[in-house]
C-alpha atoms as a PDB file:
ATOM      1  CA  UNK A   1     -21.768  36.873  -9.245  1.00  0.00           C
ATOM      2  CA  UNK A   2     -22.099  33.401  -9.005  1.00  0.00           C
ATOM      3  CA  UNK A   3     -24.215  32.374  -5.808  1.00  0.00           C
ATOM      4  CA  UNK A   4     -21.873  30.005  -4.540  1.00  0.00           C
ATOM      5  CA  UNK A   5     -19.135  32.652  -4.178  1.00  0.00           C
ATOM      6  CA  UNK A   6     -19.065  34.684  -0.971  1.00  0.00           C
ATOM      7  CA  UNK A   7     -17.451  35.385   1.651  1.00  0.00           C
ATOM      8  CA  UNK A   8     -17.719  34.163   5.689  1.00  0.00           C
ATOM      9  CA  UNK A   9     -18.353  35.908   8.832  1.00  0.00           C
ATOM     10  CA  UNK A  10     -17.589  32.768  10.579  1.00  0.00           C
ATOM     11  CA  UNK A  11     -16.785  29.219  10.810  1.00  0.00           C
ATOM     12  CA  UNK A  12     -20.285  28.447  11.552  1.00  0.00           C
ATOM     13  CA  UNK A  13     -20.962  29.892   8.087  1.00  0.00           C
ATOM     14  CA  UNK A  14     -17.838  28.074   6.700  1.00  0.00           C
ATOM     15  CA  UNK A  15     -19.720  24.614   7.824  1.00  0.00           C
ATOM     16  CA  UNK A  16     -23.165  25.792   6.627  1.00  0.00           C
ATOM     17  CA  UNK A  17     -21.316  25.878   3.362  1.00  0.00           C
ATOM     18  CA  UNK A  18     -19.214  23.024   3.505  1.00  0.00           C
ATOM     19  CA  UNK A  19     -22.557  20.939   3.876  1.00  0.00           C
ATOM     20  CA  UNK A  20     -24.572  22.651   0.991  1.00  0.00           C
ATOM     21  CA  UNK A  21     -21.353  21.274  -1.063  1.00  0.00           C
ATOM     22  CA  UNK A  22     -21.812  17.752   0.199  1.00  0.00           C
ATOM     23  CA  UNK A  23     -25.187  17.663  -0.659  1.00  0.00           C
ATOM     24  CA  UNK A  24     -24.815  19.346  -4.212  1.00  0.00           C
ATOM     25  CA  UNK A  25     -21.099  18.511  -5.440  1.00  0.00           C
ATOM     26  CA  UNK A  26     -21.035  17.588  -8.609  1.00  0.00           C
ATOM     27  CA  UNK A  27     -24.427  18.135 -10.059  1.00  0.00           C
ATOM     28  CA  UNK A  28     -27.183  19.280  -7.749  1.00  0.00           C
ATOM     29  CA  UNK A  29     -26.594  22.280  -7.248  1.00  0.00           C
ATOM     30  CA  UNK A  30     -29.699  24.775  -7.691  1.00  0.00           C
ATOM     31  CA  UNK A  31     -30.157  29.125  -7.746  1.00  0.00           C
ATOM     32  CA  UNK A  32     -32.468  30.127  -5.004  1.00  0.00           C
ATOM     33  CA  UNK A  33     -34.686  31.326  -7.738  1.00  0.00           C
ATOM     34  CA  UNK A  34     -34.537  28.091  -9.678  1.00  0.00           C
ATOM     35  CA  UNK A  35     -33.081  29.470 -12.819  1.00  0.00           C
ATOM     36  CA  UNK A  36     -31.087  27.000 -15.111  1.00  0.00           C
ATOM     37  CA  UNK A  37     -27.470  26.492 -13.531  1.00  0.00           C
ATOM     38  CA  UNK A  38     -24.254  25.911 -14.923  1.00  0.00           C
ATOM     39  CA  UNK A  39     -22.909  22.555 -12.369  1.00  0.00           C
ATOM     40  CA  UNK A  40     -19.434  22.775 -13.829  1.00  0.00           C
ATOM     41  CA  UNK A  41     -18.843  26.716 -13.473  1.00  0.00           C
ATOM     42  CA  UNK A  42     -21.089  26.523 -10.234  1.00  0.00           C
ATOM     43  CA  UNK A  43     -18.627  23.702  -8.843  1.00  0.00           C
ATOM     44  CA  UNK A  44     -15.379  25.863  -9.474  1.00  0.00           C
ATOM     45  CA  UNK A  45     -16.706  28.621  -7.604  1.00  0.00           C
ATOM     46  CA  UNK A  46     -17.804  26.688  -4.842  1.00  0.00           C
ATOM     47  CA  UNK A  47     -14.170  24.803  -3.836  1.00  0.00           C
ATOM     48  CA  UNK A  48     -12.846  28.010  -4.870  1.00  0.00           C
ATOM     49  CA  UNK A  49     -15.251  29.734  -2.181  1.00  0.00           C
ATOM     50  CA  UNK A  50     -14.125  27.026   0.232  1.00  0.00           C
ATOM     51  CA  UNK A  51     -10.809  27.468  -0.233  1.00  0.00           C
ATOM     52  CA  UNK A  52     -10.908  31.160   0.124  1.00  0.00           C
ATOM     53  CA  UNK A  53     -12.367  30.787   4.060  1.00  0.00           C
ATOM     54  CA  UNK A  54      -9.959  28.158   4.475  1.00  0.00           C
ATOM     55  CA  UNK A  55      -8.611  30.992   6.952  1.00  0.00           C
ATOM     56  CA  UNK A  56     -11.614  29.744   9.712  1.00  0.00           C
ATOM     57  CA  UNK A  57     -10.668  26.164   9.479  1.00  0.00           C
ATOM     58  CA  UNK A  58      -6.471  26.925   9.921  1.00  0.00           C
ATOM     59  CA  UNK A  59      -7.410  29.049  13.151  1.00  0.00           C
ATOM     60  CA  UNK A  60      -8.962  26.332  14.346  1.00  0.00           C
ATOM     61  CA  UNK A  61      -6.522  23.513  13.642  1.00  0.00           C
ATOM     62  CA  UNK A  62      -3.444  25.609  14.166  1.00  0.00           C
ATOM     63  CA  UNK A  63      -1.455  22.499  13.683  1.00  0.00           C
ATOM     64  CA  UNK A  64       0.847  22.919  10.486  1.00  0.00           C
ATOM     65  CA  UNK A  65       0.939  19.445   9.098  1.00  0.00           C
ATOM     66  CA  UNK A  66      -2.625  18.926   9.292  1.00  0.00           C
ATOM     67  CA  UNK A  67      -3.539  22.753   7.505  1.00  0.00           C
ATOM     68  CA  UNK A  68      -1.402  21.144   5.296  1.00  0.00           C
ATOM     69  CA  UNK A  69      -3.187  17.877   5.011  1.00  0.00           C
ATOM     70  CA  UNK A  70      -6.149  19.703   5.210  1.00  0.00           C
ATOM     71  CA  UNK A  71      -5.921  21.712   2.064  1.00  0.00           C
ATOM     72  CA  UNK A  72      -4.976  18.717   0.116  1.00  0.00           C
ATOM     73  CA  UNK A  73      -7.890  17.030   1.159  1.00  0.00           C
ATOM     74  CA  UNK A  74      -9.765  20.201  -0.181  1.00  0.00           C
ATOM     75  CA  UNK A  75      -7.862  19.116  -4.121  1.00  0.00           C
ATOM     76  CA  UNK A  76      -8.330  15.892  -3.383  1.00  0.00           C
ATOM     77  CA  UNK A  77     -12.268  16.103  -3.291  1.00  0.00           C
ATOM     78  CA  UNK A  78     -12.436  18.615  -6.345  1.00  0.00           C
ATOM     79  CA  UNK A  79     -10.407  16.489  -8.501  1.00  0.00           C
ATOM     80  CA  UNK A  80     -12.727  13.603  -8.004  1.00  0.00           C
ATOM     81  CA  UNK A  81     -15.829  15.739  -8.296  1.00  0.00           C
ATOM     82  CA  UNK A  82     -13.927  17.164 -11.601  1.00  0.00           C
ATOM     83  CA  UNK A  83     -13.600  13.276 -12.610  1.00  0.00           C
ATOM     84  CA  UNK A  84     -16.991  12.538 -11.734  1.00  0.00           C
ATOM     85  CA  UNK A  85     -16.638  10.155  -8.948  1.00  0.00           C
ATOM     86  CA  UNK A  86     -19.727  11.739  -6.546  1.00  0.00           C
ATOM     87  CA  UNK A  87     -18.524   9.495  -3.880  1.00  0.00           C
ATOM     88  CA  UNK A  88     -14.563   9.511  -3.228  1.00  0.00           C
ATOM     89  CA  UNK A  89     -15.236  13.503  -3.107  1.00  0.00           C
ATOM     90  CA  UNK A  90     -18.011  13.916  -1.112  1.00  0.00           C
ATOM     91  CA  UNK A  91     -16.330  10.928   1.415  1.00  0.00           C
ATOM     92  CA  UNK A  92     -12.982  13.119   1.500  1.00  0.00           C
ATOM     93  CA  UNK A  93     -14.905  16.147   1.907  1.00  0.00           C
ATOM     94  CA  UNK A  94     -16.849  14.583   4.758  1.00  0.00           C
ATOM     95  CA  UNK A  95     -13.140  13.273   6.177  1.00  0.00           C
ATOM     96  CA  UNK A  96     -11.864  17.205   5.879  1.00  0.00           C
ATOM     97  CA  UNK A  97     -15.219  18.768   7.914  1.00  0.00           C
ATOM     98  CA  UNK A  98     -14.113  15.686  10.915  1.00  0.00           C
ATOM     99  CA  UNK A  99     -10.620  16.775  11.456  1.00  0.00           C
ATOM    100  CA  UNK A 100     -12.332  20.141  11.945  1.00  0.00           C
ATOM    101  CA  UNK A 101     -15.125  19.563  13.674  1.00  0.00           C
ATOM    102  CA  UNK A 102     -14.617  16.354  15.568  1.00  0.00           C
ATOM    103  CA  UNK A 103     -18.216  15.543  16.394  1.00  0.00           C
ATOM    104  CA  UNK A 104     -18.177  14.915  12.490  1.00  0.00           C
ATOM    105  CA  UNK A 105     -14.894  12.916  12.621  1.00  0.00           C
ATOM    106  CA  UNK A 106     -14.073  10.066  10.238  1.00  0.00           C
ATOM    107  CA  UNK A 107     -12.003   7.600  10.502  1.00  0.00           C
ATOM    108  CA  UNK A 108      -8.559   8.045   8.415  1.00  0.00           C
ATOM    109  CA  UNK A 109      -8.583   7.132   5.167  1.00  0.00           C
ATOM    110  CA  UNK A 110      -8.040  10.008   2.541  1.00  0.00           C
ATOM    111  CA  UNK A 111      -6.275  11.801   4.898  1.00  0.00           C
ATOM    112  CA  UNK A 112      -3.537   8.811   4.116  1.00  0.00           C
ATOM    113  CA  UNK A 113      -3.183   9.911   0.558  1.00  0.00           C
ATOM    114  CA  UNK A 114      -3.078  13.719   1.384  1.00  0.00           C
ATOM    115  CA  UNK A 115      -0.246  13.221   3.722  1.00  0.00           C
ATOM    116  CA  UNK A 116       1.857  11.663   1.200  1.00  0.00           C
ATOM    117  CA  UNK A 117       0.949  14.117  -1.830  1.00  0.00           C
ATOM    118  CA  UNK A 118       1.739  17.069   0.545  1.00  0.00           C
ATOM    119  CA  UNK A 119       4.938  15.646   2.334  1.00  0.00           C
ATOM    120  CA  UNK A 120       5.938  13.115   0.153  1.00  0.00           C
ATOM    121  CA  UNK A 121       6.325  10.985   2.816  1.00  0.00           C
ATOM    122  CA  UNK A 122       3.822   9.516   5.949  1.00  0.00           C
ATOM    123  CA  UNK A 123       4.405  10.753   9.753  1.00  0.00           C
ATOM    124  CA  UNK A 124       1.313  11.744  11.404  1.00  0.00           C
ATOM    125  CA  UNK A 125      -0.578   8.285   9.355  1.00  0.00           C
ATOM    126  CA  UNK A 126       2.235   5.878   9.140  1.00  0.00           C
ATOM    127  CA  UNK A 127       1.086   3.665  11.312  1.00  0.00           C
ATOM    128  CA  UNK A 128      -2.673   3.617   9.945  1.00  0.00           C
ATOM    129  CA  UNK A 129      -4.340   0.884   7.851  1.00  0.00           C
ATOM    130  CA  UNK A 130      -6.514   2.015   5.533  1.00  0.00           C
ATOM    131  CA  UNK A 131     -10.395   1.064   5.423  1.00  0.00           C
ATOM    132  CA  UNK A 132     -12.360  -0.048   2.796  1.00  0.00           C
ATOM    133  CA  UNK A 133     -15.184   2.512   4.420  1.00  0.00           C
ATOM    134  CA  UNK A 134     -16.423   4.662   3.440  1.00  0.00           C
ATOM    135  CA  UNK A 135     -19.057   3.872   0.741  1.00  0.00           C
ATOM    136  CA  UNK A 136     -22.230   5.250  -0.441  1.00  0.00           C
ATOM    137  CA  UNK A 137     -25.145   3.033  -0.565  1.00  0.00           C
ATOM    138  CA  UNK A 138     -29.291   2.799  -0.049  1.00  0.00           C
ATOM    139  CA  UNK A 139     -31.588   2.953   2.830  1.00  0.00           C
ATOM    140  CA  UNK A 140     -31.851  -1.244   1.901  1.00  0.00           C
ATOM    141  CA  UNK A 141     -28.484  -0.952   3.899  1.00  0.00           C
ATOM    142  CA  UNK A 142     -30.008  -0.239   7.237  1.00  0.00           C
ATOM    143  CA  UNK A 143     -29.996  -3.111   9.597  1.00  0.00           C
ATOM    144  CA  UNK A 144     -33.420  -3.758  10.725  1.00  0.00           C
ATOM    145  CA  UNK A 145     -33.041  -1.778  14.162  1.00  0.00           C
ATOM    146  CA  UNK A 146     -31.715   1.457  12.097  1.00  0.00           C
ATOM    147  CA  UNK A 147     -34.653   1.146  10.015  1.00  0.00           C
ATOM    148  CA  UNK A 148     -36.726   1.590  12.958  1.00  0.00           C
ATOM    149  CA  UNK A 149     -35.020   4.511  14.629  1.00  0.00           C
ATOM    150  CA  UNK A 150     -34.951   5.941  11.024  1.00  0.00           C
ATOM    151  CA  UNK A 151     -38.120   6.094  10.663  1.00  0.00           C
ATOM    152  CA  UNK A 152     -39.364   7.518  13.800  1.00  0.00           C
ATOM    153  CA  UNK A 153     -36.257  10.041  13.597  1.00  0.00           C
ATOM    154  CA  UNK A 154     -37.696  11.385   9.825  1.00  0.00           C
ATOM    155  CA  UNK A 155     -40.984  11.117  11.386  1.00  0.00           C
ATOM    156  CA  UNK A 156     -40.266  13.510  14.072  1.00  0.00           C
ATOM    157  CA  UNK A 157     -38.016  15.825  11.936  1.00  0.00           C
ATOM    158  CA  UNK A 158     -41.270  15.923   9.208  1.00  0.00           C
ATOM    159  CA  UNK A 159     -43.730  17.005  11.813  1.00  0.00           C
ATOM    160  CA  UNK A 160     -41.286  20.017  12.914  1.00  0.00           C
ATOM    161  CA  UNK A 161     -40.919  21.112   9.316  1.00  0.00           C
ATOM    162  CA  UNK A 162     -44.745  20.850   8.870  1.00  0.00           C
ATOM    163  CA  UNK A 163     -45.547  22.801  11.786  1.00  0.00           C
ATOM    164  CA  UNK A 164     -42.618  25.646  10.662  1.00  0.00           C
ATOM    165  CA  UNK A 165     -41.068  24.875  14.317  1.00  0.00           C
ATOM    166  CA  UNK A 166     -37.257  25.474  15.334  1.00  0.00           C
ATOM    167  CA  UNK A 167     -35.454  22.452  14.921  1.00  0.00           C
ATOM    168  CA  UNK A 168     -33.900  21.223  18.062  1.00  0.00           C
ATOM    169  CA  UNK A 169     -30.979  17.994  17.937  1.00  0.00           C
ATOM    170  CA  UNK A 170     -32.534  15.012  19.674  1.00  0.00           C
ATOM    171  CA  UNK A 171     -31.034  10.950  20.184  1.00  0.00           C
ATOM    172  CA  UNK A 172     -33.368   8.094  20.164  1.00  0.00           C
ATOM    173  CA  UNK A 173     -32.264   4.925  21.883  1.00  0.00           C
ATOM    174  CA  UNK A 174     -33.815   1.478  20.806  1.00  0.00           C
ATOM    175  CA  UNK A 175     -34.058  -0.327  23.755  1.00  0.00           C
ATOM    176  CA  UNK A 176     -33.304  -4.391  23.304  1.00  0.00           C
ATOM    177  CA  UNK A 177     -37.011  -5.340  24.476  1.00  0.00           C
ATOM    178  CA  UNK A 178     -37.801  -3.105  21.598  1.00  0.00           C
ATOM    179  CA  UNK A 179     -39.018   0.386  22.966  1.00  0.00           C
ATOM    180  CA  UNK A 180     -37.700   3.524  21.347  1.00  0.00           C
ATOM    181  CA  UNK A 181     -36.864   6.779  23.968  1.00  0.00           C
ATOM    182  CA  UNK A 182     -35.405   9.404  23.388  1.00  0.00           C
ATOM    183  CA  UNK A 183     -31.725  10.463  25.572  1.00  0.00           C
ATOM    184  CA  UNK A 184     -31.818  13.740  27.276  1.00  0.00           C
ATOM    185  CA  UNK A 185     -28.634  15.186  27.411  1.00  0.00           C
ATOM    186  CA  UNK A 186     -26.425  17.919  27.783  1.00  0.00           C
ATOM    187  CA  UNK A 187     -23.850  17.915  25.241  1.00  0.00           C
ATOM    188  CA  UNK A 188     -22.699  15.264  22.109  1.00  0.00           C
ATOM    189  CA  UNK A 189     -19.924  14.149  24.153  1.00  0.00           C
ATOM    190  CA  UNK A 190     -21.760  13.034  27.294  1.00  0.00           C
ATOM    191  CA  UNK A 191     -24.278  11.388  25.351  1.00  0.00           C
ATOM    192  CA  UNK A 192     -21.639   9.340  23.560  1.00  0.00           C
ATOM    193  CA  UNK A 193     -20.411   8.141  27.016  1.00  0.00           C
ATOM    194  CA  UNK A 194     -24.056   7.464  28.000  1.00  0.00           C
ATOM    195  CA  UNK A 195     -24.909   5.424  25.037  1.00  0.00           C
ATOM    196  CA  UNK A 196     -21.941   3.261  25.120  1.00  0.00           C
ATOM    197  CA  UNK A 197     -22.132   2.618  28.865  1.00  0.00           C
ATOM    198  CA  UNK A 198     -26.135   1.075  27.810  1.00  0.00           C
ATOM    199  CA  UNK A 199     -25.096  -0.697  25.541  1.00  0.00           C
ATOM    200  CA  UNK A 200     -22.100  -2.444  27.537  1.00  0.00           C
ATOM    201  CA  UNK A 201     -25.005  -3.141  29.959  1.00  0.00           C
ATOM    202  CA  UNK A 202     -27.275  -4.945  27.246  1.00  0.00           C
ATOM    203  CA  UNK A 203     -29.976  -1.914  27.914  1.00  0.00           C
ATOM    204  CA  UNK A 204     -29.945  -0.507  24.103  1.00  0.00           C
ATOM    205  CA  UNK A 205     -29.043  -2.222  20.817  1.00  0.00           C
ATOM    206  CA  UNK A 206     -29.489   1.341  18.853  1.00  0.00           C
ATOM    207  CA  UNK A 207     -28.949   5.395  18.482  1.00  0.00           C
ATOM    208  CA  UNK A 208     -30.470   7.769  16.110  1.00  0.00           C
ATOM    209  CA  UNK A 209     -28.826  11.116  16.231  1.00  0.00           C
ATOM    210  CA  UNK A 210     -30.730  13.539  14.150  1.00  0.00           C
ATOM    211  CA  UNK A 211     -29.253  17.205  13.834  1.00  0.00           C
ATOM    212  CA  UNK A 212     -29.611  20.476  11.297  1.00  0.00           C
ATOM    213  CA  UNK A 213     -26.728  22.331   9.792  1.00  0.00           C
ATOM    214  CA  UNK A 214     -27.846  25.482   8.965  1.00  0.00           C
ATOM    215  CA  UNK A 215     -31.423  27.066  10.205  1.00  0.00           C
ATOM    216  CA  UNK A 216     -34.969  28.712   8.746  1.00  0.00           C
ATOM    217  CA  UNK A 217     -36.411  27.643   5.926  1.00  0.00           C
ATOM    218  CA  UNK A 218     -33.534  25.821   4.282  1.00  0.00           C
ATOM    219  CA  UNK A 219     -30.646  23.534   5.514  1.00  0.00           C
ATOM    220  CA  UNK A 220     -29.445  20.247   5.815  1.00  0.00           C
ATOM    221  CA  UNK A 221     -30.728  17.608   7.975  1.00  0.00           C
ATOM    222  CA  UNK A 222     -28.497  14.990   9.270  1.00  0.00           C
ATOM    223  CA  UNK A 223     -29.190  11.470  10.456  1.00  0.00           C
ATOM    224  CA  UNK A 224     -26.481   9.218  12.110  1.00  0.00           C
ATOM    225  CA  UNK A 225     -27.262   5.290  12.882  1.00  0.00           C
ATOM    226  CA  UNK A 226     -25.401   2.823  14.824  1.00  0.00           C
ATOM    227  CA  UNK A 227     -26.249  -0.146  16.163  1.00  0.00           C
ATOM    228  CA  UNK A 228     -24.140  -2.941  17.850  1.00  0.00           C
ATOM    229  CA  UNK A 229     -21.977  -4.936  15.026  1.00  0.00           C
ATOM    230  CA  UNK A 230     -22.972  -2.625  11.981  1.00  0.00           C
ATOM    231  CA  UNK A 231     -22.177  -0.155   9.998  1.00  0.00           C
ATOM    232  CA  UNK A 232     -22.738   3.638  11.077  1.00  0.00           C
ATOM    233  CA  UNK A 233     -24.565   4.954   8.515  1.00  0.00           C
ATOM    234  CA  UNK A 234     -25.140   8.765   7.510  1.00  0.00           C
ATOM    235  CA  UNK A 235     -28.310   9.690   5.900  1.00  0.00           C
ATOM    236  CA  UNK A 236     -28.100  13.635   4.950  1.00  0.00           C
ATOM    237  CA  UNK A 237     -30.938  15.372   3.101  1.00  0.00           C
ATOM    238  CA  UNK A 238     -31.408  19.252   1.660  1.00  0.00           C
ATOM    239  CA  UNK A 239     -34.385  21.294   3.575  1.00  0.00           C
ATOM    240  CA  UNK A 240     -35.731  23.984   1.275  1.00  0.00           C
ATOM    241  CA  UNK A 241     -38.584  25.588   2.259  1.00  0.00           C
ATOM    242  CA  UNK A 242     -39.451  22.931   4.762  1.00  0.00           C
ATOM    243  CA  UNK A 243     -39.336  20.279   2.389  1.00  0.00           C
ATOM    244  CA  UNK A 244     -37.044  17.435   2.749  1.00  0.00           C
ATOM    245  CA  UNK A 245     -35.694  15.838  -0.522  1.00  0.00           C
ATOM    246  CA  UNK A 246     -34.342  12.239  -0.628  1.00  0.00           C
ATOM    247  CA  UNK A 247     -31.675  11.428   1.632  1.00  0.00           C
ATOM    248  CA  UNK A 248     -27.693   9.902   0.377  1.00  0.00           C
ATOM    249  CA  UNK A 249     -27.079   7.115   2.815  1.00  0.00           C
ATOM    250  CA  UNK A 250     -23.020   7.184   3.566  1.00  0.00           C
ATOM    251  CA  UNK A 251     -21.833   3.774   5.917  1.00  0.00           C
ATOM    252  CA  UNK A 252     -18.901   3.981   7.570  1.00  0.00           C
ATOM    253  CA  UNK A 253     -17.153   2.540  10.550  1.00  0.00           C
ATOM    254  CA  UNK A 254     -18.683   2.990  13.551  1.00  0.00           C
ATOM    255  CA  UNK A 255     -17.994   5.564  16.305  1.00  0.00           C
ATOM    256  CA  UNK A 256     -19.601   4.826  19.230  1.00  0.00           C
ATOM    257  CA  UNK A 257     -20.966   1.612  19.272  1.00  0.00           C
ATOM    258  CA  UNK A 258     -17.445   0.067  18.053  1.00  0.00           C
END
């Protein structure tokens, strides 16, 4: 059996997956015992793995129209993967695992398209104007202050892998005289509130947001940037074995410091 088909115990697992796909969709994707893989056959089995625990996602959404949406986003992403475009499928992916998991919510764009190739016709986007973000593009694209942040945040996240220590989610701020600290808080949604309440006050001109899907030896780690008139930008890189491999840098529209 192909590695990349199984079955889910929960929608934790369900997202642990989703993000191995990000990171491996269309031609990355490796056997734990590096033996020589077949990308195309290993890609089928993966969507069709995803859309076989599609069941986890539609208990949590509940709302019709947007399963619906949902699963065409799932198409959507394959067919461009199929096509070889790396990036519209691993952005529409990435817009499917925010309308599930909203601390990873896009902004609509994809989501535009599905509604119309499932319905026919728009209701729940009519209204939206579509943005030229997302787009895929180089650590170069960092504004100076994210360059900073980023490399204390891969610093930090290096020295935990070296060391073989659980990985816990931390926020550093970049404070405007220039001083990076790190935000204690209690949960994703308070911090948000936090950081745009310093920055309103001129007190911070930066956040790092460093997390890890997945846990033990292998997973994904996840860095998100803002800072005040750029572009949020994504940086996501495979764990195996402790080792980090290069990162894809996604920019998008920002989220918190809008």
């Amino acid at each position: 059996m192909n590695m990349y088909s199984r079955n889910f115990e929960s929608l934790g697992q369900y997202h642990d997956f989703l993000a191995t796909i990000l990171v491996s969709a269309p031609d990355k994707f490796r056997s734990w015992d590096d033996r020589l893989v077949n990308q195309q056959v290993t890609l089928n089995a993966a969507f069709d793995t995803l859309r076989s625990g599609f069941h986890f996602a539609e208990r949590k959404v509940k709302d019709a129209r947007t399963v619906r949406i949902l699963r065409e986003l799932i198409e959507m992403s394959y067919e461009a993967y199929v096509k070889g475009d790396a990036k519209t499928g691993a952005h529409t992916l990435q817009e499917y695992e925010g309308m599930i998991w909203p601390s990873y919510r896009q902004p609509v764009k994809y989501a535009v398209e599905a509604e119309r190739r499932a319905f026919g016709e728009l209701e729940m986007y009519a209204d939206v104007i579509v943005s030229p973000y997302p787009f895929e593009g180089t650590e170069q694209d960092l504004s100076p202050e994210q360059s900073k942040l980023y490399a204390v945040a891969t610093a930090r996240c290096l020295t935990y892998f070296d060391r073989r220590e659980d990985f816990k989610p931390f926020v550093l701020l970049l404070e405007t005289e220039g001083a990076v600290r790190e935000l204690k808080f209690r949960s994703w949604k308070s911090a948000q509130t936090e950081i745009r309440d310093l920055a309103v006050h001129g007190q911070i001109i930066c956040f790092a947001r460093t997390e890890v899907v997945a846990s033990g030896m292998s997973g994904l780690v996840i860095y998100t940037l803002e800072s005040t008139g750029k572009p949020q930008v994504s940086a996501r890189a495979l764990v195996k074995n402790y080792s980090v491999e290069p990162p894809k840098f996604h920019l998008d529209q920002p989220v918190v410091l809008r």
